[in-house]
Protein backbone atom coordinates (compact mmCIF):
# COMPACT_ATOMS: atom_id res chain seq x y z
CA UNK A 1 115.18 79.70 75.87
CA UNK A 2 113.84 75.95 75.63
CA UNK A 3 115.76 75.07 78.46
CA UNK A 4 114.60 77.74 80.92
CA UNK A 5 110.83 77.44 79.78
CA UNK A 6 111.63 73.56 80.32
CA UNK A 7 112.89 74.64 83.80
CA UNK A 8 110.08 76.48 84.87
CA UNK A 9 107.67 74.01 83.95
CA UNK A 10 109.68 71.56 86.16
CA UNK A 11 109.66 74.42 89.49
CA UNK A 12 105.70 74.55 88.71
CA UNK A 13 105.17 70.63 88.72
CA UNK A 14 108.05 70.18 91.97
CA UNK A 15 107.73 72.99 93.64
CA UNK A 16 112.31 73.03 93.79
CA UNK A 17 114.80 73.78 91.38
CA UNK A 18 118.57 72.89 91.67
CA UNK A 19 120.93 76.06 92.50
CA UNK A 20 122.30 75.99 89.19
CA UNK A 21 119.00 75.97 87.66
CA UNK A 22 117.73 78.70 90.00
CA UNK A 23 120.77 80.95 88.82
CA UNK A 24 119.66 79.97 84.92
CA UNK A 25 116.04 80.85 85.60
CA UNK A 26 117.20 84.11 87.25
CA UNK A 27 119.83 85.20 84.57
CA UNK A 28 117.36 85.48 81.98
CA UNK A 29 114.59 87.52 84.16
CA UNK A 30 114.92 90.05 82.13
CA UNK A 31 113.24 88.21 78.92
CA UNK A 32 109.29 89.08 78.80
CA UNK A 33 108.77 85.73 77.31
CA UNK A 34 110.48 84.18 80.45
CA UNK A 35 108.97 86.50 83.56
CA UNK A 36 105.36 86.07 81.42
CA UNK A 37 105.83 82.05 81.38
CA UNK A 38 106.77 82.16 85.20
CA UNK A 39 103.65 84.95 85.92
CA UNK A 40 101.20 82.47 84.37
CA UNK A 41 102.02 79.21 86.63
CA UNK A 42 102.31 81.36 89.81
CA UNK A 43 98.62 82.74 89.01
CA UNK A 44 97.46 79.23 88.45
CA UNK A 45 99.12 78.54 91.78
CA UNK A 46 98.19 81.66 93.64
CA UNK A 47 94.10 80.91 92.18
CA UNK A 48 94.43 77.60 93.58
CA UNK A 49 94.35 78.32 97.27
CA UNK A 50 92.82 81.91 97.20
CA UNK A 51 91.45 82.86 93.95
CA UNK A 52 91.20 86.03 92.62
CA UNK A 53 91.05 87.77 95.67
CA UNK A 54 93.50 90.46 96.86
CA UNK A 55 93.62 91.08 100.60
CA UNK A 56 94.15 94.24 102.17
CA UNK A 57 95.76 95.20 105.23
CA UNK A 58 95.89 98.55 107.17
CA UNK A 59 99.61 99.84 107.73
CA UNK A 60 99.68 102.46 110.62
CA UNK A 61 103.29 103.07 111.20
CA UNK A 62 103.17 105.00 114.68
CA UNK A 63 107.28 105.16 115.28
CA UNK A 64 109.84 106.27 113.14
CA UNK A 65 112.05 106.25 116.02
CA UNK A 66 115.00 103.31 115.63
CA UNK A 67 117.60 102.59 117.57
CA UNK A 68 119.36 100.71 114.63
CA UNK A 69 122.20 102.31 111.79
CA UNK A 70 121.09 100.05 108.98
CA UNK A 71 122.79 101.74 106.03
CA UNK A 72 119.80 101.77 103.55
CA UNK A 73 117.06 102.64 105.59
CA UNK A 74 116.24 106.28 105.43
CA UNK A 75 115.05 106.23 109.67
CA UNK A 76 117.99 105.33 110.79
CA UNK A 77 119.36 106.20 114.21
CA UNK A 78 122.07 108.57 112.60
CA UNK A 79 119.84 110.29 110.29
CA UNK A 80 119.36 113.83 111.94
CA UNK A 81 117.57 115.43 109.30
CA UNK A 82 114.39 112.49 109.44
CA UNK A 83 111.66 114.48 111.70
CA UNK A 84 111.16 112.00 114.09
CA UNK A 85 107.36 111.42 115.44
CA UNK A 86 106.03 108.96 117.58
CA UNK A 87 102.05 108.00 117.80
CA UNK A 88 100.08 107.58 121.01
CA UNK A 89 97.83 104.86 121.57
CA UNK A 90 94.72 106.80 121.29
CA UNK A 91 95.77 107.75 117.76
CA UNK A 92 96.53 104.09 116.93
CA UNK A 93 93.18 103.28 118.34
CA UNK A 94 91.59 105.86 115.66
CA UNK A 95 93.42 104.83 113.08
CA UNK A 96 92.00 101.70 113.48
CA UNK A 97 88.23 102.83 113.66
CA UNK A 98 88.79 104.45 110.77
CA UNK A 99 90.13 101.55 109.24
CA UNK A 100 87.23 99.26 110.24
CA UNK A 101 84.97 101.46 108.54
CA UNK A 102 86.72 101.20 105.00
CA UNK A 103 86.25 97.31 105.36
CA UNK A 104 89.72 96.39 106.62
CA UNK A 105 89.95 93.03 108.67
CA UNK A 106 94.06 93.19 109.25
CA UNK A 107 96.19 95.85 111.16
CA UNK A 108 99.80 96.20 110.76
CA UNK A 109 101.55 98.23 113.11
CA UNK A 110 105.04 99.22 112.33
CA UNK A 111 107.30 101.20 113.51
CA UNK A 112 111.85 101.44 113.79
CA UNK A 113 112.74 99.61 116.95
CA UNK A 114 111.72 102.35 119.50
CA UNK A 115 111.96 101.68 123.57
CA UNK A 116 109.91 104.46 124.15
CA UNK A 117 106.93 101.49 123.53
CA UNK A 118 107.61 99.06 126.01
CA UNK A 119 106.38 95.78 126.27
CA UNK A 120 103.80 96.84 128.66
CA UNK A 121 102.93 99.34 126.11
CA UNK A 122 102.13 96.80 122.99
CA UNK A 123 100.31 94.74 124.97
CA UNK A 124 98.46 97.05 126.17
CA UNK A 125 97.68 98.56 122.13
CA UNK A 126 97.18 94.76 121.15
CA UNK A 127 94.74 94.00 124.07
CA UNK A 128 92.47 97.06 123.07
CA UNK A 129 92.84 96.76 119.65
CA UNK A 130 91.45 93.07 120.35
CA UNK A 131 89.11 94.01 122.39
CA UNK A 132 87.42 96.59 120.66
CA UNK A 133 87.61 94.41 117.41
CA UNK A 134 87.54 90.58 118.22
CA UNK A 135 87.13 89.59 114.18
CA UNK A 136 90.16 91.70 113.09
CA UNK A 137 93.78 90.56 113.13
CA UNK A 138 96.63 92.14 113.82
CA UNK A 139 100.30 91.98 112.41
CA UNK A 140 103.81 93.19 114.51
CA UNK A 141 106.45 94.72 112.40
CA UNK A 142 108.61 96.01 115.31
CA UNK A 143 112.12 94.31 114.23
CA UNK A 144 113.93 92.41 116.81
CA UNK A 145 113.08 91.47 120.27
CA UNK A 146 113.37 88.93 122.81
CA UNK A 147 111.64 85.70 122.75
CA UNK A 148 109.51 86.16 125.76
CA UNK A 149 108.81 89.45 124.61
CA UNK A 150 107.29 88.33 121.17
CA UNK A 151 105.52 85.58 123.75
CA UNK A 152 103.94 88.11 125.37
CA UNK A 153 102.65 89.70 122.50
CA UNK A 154 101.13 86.67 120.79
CA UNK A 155 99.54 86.12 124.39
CA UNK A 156 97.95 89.46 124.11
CA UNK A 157 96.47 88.69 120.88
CA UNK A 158 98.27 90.02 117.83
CA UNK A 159 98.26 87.12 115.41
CA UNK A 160 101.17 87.99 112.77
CA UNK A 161 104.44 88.89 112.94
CA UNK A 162 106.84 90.52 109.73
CA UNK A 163 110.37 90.30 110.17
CA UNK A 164 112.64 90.56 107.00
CA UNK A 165 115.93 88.90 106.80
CA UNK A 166 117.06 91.10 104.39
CA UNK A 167 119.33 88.98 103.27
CA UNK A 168 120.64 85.25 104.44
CA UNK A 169 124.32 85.27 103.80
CA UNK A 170 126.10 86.71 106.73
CA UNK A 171 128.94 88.15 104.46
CA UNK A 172 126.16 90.07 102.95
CA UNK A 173 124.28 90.83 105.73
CA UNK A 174 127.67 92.85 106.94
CA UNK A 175 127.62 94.77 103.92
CA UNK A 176 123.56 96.30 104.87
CA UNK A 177 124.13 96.13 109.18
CA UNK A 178 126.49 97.65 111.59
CA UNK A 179 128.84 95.19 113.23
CA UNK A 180 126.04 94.69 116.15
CA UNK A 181 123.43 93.28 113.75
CA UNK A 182 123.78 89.32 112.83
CA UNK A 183 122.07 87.64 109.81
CA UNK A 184 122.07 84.47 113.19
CA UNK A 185 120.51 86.78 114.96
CA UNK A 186 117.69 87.86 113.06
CA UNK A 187 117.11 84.52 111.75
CA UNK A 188 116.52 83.31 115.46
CA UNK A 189 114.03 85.63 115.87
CA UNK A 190 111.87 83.77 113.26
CA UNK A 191 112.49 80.84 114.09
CA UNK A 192 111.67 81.80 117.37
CA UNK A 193 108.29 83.50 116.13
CA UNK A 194 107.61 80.68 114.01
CA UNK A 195 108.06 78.05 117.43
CA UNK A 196 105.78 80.62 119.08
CA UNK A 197 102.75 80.13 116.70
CA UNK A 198 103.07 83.25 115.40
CA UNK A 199 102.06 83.60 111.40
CA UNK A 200 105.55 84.70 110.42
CA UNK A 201 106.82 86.32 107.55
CA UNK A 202 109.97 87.04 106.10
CA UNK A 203 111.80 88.74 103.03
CA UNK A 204 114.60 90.64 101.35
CA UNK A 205 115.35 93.44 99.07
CA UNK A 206 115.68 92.71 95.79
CA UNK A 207 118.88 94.24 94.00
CA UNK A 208 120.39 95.55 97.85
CA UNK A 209 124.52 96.80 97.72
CA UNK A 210 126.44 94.00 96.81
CA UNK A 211 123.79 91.52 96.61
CA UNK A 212 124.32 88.63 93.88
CA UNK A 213 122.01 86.47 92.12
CA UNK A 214 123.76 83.45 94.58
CA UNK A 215 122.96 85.08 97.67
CA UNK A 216 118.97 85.28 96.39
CA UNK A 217 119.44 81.35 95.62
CA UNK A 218 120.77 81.50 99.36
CA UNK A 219 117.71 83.57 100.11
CA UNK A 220 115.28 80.73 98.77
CA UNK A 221 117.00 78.46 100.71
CA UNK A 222 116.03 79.86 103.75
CA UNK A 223 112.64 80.39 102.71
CA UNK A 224 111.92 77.04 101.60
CA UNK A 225 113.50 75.66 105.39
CA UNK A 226 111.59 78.32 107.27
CA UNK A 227 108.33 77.84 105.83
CA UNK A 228 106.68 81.12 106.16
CA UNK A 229 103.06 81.88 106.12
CA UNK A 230 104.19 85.39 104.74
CA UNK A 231 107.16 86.67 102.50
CA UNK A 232 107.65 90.10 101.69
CA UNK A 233 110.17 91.54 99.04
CA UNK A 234 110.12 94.85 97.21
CA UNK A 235 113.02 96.51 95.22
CA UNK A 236 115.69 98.32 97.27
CA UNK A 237 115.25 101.81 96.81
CA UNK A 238 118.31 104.51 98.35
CA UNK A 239 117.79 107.10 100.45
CA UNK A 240 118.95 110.71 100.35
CA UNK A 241 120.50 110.83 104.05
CA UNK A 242 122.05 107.04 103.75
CA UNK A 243 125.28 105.94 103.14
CA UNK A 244 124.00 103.87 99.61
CA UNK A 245 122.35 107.21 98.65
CA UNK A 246 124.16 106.98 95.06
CA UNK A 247 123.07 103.61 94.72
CA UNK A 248 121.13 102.44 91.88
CA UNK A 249 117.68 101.26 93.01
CA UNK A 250 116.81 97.28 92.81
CA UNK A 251 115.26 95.80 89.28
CA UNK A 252 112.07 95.83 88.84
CA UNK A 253 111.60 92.79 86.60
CA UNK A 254 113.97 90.81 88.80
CA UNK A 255 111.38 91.57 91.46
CA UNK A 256 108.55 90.34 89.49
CA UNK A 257 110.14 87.25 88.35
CA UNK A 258 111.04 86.57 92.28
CA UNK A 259 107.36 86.97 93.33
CA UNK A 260 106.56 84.43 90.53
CA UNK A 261 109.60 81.87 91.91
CA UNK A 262 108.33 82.12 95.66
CA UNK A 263 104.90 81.61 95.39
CA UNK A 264 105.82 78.81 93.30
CA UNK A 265 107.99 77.04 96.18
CA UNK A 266 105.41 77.92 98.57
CA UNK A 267 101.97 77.57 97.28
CA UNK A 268 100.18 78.83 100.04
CA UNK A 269 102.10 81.83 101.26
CA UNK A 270 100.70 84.80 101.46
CA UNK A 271 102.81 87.03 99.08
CA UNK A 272 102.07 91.18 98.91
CA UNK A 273 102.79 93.55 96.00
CA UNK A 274 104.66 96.05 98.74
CA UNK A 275 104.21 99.77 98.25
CA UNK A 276 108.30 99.97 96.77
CA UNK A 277 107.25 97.85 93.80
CA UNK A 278 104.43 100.54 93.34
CA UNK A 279 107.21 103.10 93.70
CA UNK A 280 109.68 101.79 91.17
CA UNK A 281 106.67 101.46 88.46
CA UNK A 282 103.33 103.56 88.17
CA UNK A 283 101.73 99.51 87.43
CA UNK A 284 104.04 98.26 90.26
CA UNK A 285 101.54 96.43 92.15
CA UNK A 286 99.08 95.78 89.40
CA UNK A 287 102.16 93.67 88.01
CA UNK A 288 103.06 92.43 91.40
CA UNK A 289 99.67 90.75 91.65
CA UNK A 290 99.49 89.36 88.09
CA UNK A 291 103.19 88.02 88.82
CA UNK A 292 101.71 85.77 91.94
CA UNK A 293 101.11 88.11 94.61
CA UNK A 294 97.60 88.36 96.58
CA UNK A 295 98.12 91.04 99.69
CA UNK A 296 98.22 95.28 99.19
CA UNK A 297 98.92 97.38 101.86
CA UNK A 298 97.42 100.56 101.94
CA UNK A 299 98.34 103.12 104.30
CA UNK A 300 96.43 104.30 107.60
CA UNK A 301 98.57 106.22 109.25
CA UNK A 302 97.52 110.06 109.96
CA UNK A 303 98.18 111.80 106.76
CA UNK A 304 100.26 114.20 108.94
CA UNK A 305 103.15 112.15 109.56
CA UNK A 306 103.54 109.53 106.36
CA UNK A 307 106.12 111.58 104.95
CA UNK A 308 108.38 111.40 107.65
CA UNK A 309 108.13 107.66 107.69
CA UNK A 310 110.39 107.69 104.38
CA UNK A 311 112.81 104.53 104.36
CA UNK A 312 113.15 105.25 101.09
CA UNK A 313 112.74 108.30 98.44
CA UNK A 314 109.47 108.89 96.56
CA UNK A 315 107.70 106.69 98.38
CA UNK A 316 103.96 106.98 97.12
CA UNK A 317 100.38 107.38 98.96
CA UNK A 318 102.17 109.65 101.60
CA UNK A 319 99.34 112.44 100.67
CA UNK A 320 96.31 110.25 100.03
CA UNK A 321 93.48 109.41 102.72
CA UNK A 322 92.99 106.34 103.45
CA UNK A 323 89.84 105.82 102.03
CA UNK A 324 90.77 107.38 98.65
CA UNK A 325 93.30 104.87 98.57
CA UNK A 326 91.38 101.95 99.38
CA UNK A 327 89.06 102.93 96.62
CA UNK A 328 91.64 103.42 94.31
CA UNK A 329 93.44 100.08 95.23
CA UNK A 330 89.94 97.78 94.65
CA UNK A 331 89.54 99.93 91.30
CA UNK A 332 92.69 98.98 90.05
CA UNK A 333 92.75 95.16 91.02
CA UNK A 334 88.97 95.01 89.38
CA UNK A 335 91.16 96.13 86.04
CA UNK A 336 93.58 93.60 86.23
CA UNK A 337 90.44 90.56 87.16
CA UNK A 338 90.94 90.51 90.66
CA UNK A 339 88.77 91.71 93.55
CA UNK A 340 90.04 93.61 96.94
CA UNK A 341 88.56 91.39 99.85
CA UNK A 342 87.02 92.37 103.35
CA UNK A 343 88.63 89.64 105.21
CA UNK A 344 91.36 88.45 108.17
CA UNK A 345 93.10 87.27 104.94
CA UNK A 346 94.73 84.42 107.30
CA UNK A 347 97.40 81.81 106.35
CA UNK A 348 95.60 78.73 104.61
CA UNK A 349 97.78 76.71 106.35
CA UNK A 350 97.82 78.26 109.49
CA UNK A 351 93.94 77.80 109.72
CA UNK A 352 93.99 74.11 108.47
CA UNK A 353 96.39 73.31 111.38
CA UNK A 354 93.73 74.94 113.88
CA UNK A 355 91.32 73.04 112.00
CA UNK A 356 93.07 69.36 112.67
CA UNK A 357 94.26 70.52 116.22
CA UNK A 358 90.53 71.23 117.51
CA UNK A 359 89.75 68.04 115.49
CA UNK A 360 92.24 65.69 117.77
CA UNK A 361 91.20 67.55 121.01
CA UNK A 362 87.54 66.47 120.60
């Protein structure tokens, strides 16, 4: 016990553990003691470069169409029971309104990776999102694309992109993807949003099939080299209509103590408590935050259609209106000491390199 609470004193004060110490850290996550000593220095941490605020962002997933046969995810292409629904850009556009109105700054559209919207298309969406709200940003989750296609977006004004790698070991990565999905491949694509200018985020599932505590040391690796202004990890939770259906669903407290570990090897990262960590546990997010997270994600898609976005079982907030969940979000965070921002919520860093690059033009 000495020796771990010796070792996370020394990942506070360097910011990098060796893999061996990584593994010891990890082993004992299950130890209150241990997660609790880990939650405290990634608050410190986390209250250094934001505080106690929270920020929120509005998640409108307007495609559950995919094209993709991941075996976890519950809209996969070769799921025929999922009812499939696709939004149009006039109810993106409301969703939106509506959104502004509750006091969010930060849209995230996401969707499975559906040609129906073509490139034309999101640019299009992005351009009149932009237009008709110049102080808001707006994130991509839309999986894997081209490089000039991700160009073209960024051109058109979205300002974030989310992209997990699931998982960084390609051995691994075969276990979760059919044969036609890389772990190369999808790490290009953040490198290439990253080379873009893109604030990029990345992420994994905690506890996936056949994942080992080694491939999450991989996992921080990659994180660490990649430098992401956003990471987002949750616990894997199966699916009904998947082929890891009987699988048991990803650890909650490993989860925690993982939030904890990243924001400590990247200070500044902005780091949400994800909707499956409020699925796994009724205080899920509450303890997300507390653990070193500082982002929520509350739901604006139609009520009509959040059920059928279902990657995984029980997901929760599929019934709630958006604004009773926004209000029920800042309640709990004022609980736990925090308070639920209206704000862009951008990258520190991202805005400090804006800051120096207008600085050097003038």
């Amino acid at each position: 016990m000495d020796n771990v609470s010796f070792l996370i004193e020394k990942l506070y004060m360097e910011g990098w553990l060796r893999d061996e110490e990584f593994l010891e850290v990890l082993i004992h996550h299950g130890e209150n003691e241990i997660r609790n000593l880990l939650a405290e220095y990634a608050r410190k941490t986390a209250h250094r470069y934001y505080g106690n605020k929270v920020y929120t962002r509005g998640l409108i997933e307007f495609s559950n169409y995919c094209r993709n046969d991941c075996y976890y995810c519950g809209i996969r292409r070769s799921n025929s029971h999922a009812q499939r629904y696709r939004l149009k850009k006039e109810d993106i556009l409301t969703c939106c309104d509506e959104g502004y109105n509750l006091g969010f700054r930060t849209f995230v559209l996401q969707s499975g990776e559906d040609g129906y919207y073509t490139d034309e298309l999101l640019i299009e969406i992005i351009t009149d999102i932009k237009r008709r709200y110049p102080d808001c940003a707006i994130t991509l989750s839309l999986g894997e694309k081209e490089k000039e296609s991700y160009q073209c977006y960024y051109d058109a004004g979205a300002d974030r992109y989310l992209l997990r790698h699931e998982t960084s070991n390609a051995q691994h990565y075969r276990c979760l993807h059919p044969k036609e999905l890389t772990s190369e491949h999808r790490k290009q694509c953040l490198r290439d949003l990253k080379a873009i200018g893109f604030q990029t985020g990345c992420g994994i599932m905690v506890g996936s099939p056949s994942q080992t505590l080694r491939h999450i040391v991989e996992d921080l690796h990659f994180m660490k080299e990649l430098q992401p202004e956003m990471v987002g990890i949750g616990p894997f939770l199966p699916h009904h209509d998947t082929p890891f259906y009987n699988e048991p669903a990803g650890s909650f407290t490993l989860t925690l103590t993982l939030l904890s570990i990243i924001r400590l090897i990247l200070p500044d990262v902005l780091l949400p408590a994800t909707t499956a960590l409020g699925t796994i546990d009724p205080q899920g997010r509450e303890q997300g935050i507390l653990a070193g997270a500082n982002v929520v994600m509350p739901n604006l898609s139609p009520v009509a259609v959040r059920k059928k976005y279902m990657l995984y079982d029980d997901k929760i907030c599929t019934g709630d209106e958006a604004a009773e969940c926004r209000v029920c979000l800042s309640n709990r965070m004022k609980r736990i000491g925090y308070e639920l921002v209206t704000d862009r919520g951008d990258s520190i860093r991202k805005l400090e390199e804006k800051r120096i690059c207008t600085i050097n033009i003038h």
